[in-house]
Protein backbone atom coordinates (compact mmCIF):
# COMPACT_ATOMS: atom_id res chain seq x y z
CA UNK A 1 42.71 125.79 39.47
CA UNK A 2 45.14 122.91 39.95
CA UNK A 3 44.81 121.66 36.08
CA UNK A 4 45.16 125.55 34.69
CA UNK A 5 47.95 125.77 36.36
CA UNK A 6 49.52 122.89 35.14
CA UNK A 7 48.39 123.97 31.31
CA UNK A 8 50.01 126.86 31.58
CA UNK A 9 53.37 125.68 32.51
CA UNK A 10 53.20 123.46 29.64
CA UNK A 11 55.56 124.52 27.50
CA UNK A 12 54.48 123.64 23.41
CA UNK A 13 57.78 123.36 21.48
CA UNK A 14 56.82 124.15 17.81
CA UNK A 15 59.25 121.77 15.49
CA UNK A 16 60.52 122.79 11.68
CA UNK A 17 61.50 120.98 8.95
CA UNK A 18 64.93 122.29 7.73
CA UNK A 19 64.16 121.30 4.32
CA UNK A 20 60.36 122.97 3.43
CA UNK A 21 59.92 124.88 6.62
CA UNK A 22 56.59 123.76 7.95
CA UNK A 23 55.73 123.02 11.22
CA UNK A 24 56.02 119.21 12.17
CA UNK A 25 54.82 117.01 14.96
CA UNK A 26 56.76 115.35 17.27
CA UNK A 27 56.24 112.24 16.05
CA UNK A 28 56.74 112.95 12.02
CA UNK A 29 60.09 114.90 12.91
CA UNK A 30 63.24 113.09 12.22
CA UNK A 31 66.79 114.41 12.93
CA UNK A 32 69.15 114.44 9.84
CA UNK A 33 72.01 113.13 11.88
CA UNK A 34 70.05 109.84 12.82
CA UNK A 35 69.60 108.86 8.86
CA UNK A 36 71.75 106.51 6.97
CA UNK A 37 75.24 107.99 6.37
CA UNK A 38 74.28 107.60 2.79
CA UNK A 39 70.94 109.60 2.77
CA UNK A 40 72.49 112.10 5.07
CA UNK A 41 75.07 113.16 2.65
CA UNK A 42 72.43 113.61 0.05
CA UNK A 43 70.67 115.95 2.02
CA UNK A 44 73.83 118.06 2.78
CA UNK A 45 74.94 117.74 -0.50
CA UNK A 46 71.76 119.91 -1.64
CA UNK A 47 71.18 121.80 1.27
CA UNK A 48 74.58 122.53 2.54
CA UNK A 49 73.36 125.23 4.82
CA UNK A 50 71.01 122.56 7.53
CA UNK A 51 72.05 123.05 10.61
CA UNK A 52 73.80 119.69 12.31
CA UNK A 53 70.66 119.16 14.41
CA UNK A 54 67.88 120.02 11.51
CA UNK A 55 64.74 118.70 11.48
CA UNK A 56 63.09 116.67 8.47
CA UNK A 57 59.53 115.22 8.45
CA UNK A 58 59.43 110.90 7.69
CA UNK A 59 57.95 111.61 3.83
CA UNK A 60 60.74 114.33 3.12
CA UNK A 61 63.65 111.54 4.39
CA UNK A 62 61.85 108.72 2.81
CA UNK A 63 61.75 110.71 -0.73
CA UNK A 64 65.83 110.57 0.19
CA UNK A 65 66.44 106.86 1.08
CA UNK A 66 64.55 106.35 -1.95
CA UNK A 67 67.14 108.36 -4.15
CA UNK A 68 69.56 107.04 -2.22
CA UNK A 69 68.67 103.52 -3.15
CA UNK A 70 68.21 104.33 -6.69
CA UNK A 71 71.51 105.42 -6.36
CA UNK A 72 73.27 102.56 -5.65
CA UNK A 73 71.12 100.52 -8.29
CA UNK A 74 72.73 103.04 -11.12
CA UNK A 75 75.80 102.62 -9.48
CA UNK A 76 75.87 99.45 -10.14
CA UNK A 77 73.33 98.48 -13.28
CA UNK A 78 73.85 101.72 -15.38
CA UNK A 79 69.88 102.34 -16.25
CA UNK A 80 66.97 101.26 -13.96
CA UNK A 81 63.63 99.08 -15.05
CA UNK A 82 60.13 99.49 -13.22
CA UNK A 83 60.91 96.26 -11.52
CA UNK A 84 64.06 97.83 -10.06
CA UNK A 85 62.03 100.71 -8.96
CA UNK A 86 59.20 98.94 -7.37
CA UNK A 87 62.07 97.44 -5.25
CA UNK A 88 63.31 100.42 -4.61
CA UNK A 89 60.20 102.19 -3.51
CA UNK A 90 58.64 99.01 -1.29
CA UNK A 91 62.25 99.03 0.44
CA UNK A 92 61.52 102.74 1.69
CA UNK A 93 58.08 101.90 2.29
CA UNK A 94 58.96 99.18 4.24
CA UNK A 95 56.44 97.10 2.09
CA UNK A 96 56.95 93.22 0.78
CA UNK A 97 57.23 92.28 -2.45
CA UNK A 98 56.77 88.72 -2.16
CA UNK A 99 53.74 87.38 -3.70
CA UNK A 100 52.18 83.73 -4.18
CA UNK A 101 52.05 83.88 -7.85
CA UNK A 102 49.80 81.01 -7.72
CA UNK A 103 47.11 82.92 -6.54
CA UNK A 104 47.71 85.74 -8.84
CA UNK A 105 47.19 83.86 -12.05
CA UNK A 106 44.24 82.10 -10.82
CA UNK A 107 42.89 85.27 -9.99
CA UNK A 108 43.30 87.02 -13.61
CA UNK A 109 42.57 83.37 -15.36
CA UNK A 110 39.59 83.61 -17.86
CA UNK A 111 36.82 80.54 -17.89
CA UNK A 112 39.03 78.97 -21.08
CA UNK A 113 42.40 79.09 -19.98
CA UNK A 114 41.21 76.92 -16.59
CA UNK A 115 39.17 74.46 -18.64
CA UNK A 116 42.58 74.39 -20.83
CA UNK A 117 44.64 73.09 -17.21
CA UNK A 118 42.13 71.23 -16.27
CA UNK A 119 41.80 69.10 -19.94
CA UNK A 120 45.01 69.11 -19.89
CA UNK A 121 46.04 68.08 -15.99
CA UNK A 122 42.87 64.76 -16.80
CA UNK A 123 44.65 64.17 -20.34
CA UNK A 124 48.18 63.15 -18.27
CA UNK A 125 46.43 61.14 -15.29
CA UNK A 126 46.30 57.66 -15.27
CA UNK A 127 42.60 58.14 -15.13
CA UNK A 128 41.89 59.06 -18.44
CA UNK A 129 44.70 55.98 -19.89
CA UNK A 130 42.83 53.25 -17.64
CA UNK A 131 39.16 55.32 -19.26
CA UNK A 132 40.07 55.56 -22.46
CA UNK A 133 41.99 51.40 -22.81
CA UNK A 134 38.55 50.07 -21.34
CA UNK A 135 36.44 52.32 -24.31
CA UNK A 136 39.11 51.21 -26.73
CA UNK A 137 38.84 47.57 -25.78
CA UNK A 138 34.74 47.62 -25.68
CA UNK A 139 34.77 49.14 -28.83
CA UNK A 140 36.72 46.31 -30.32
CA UNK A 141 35.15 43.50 -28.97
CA UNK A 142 31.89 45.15 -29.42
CA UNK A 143 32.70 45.25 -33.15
CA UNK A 144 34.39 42.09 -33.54
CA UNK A 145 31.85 40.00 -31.61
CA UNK A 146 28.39 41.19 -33.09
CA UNK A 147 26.95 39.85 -35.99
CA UNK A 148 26.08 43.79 -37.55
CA UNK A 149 28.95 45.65 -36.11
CA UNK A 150 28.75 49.81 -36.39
CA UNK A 151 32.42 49.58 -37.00
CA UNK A 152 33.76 46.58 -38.75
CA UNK A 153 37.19 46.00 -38.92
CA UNK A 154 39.99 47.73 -39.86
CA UNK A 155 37.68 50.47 -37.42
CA UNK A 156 37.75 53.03 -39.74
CA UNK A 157 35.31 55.43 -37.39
CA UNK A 158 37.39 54.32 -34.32
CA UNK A 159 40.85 55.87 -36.33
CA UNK A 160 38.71 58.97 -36.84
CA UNK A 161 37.86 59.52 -33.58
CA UNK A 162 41.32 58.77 -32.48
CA UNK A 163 42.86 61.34 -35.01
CA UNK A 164 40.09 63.84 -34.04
CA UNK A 165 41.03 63.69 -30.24
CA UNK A 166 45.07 63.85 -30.66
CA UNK A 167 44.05 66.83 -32.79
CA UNK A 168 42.55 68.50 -30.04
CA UNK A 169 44.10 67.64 -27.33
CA UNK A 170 47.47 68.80 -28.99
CA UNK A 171 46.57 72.58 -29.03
CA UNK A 172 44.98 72.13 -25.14
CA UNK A 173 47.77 71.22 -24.17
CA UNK A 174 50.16 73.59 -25.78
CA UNK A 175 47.54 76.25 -23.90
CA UNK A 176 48.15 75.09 -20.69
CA UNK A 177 52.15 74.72 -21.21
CA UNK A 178 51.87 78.71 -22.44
CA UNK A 179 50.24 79.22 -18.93
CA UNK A 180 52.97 77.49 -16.89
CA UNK A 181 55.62 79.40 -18.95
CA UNK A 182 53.48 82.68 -17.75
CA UNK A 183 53.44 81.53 -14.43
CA UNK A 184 57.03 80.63 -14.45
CA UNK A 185 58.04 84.04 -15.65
CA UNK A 186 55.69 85.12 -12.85
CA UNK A 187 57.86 83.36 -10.45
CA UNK A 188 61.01 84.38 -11.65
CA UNK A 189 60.76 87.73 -11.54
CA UNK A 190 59.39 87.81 -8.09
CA UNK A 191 62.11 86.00 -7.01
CA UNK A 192 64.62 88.67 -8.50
CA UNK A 193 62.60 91.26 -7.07
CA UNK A 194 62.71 89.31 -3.51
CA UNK A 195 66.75 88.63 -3.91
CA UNK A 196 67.74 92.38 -4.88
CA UNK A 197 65.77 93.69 -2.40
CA UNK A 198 67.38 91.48 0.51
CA UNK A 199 71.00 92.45 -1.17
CA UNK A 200 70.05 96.05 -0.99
CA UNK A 201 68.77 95.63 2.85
CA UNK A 202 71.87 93.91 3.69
CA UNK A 203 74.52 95.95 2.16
CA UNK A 204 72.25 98.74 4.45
CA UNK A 205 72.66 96.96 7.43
CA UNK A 206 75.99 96.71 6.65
CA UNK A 207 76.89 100.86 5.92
CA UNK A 208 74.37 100.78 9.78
CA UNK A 209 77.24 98.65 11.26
CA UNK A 210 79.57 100.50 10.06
CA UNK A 211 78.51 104.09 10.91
CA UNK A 212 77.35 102.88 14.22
CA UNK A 213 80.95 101.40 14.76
CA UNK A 214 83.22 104.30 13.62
CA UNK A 215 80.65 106.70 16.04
CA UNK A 216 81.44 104.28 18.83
CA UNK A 217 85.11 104.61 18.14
CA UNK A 218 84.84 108.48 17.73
CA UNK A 219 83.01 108.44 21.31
CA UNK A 220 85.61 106.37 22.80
CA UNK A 221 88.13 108.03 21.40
CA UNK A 222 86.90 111.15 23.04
CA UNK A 223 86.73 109.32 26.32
CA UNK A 224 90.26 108.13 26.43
CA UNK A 225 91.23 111.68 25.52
CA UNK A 226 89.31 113.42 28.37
CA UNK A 227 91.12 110.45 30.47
CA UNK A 228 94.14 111.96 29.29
CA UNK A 229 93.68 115.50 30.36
CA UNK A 230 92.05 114.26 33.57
CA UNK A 231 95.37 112.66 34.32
CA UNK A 232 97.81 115.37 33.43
CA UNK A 233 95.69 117.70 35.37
CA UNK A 234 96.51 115.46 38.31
């Protein structure tokens, strides 16, 4: 008896969103009032007729703050790229967009461009110099010491073999300098996308501050006034 009674003097408080009008939960229900000065205005600026204390549900304000933010990207580039709206769209989301680019390339790499790095990272080791001076120097004295050398002097197949190898090494490693200038690009524009991202969340930090401030100066404003009457009532 004790738990029906309790039930029933529950009281279920059945929450609207200004905007579409559905029912919301308590937990997906935002006031307007506690957005970002910013995406509040955009909201009253369309819908004019929200009462002060409406109701919006977290994907209706986060389609805002992501106009909002697009906003102040036009405002100040004139014409957005995707990059600018991936920003955009992970800072409402609350999502990173820093990536170890490292990883990514490795990931999409086919079998030939990692044999390229890899000919190309043994090609510029001391390694292959200290391999390929002890060849060279066994292949001379091979040839100059035997009585029926395979390669007399002047080494004719040796300069062949040498002109065959710069001839392929050349391209291999012009392949793996193409990757590093993909991966590099990589990097760079991560890096924008990490720096405009951070300039966007701190110039909305900043309009926080600065709401939150002028509301604290409105509310003690009001104070000292009520002090006022309180006194002159005395």
């Amino acid at each position: 008896m004790a738990s029906e009674t309790n039930d029933s003097s529950k009281v279920s408080i059945s929450l609207k969103s200004g905007l579409s009008g559905r029912e919301l939960a308590e937990a997906d229900a935002v006031h307007i009032d506690k957005l970002h000065p910013g995406v509040c205005a955009i909201i009253r600026q369309e819908r004019p007729d929200l009462a002060p204390d409406a109701l919006v549900s977290r994907s209706e304000a986060n389609a805002y703050r992501l106009r909002y933010v697009e906003n102040l990207l036009l405002e100040e580039r004139g014409e957005l790229s995707d990059l600018e709206r991936e920003v955009a769209r992970s800072m409402v989301e609350g999502a990173t967009v820093s990536a170890n680019v490292e990883q990514q390339a490795e990931r999409v790499a086919a079998l030939p461009d990692r044999l390229s790095d890899n000919l190309a990272s043994f090609g510029g080791s001391w390694t292959f110099l200290i391999a390929f001076a002890l060849v060279l120097g066994a292949w001379i004295v091979i040839n100059a010491e035997t009585a029926r050398p395979f390669d007399p002097y002047p080494f004719i197949l040796l300069n062949l073999i040498l002109s065959c190898l710069a001839a392929i090494q050349a391209p291999i490693i012009m392949m793996s300098q193409k990757r590093q200038e993909a991966k590099d690009r990589l990097r760079s524009l991560n890096d924008y996308q990490v720096n405009l991202k951070a300039e966007l969340e701190i110039r909305h930090l900043h309009e926080k501050v600065d709401h939150l401030l002028s509301r604290q100066w409105q509310r003690l404003a009001e104070i000292q006034r009520l002090q006022i009457e309180l006194l002159q009532e005395r």
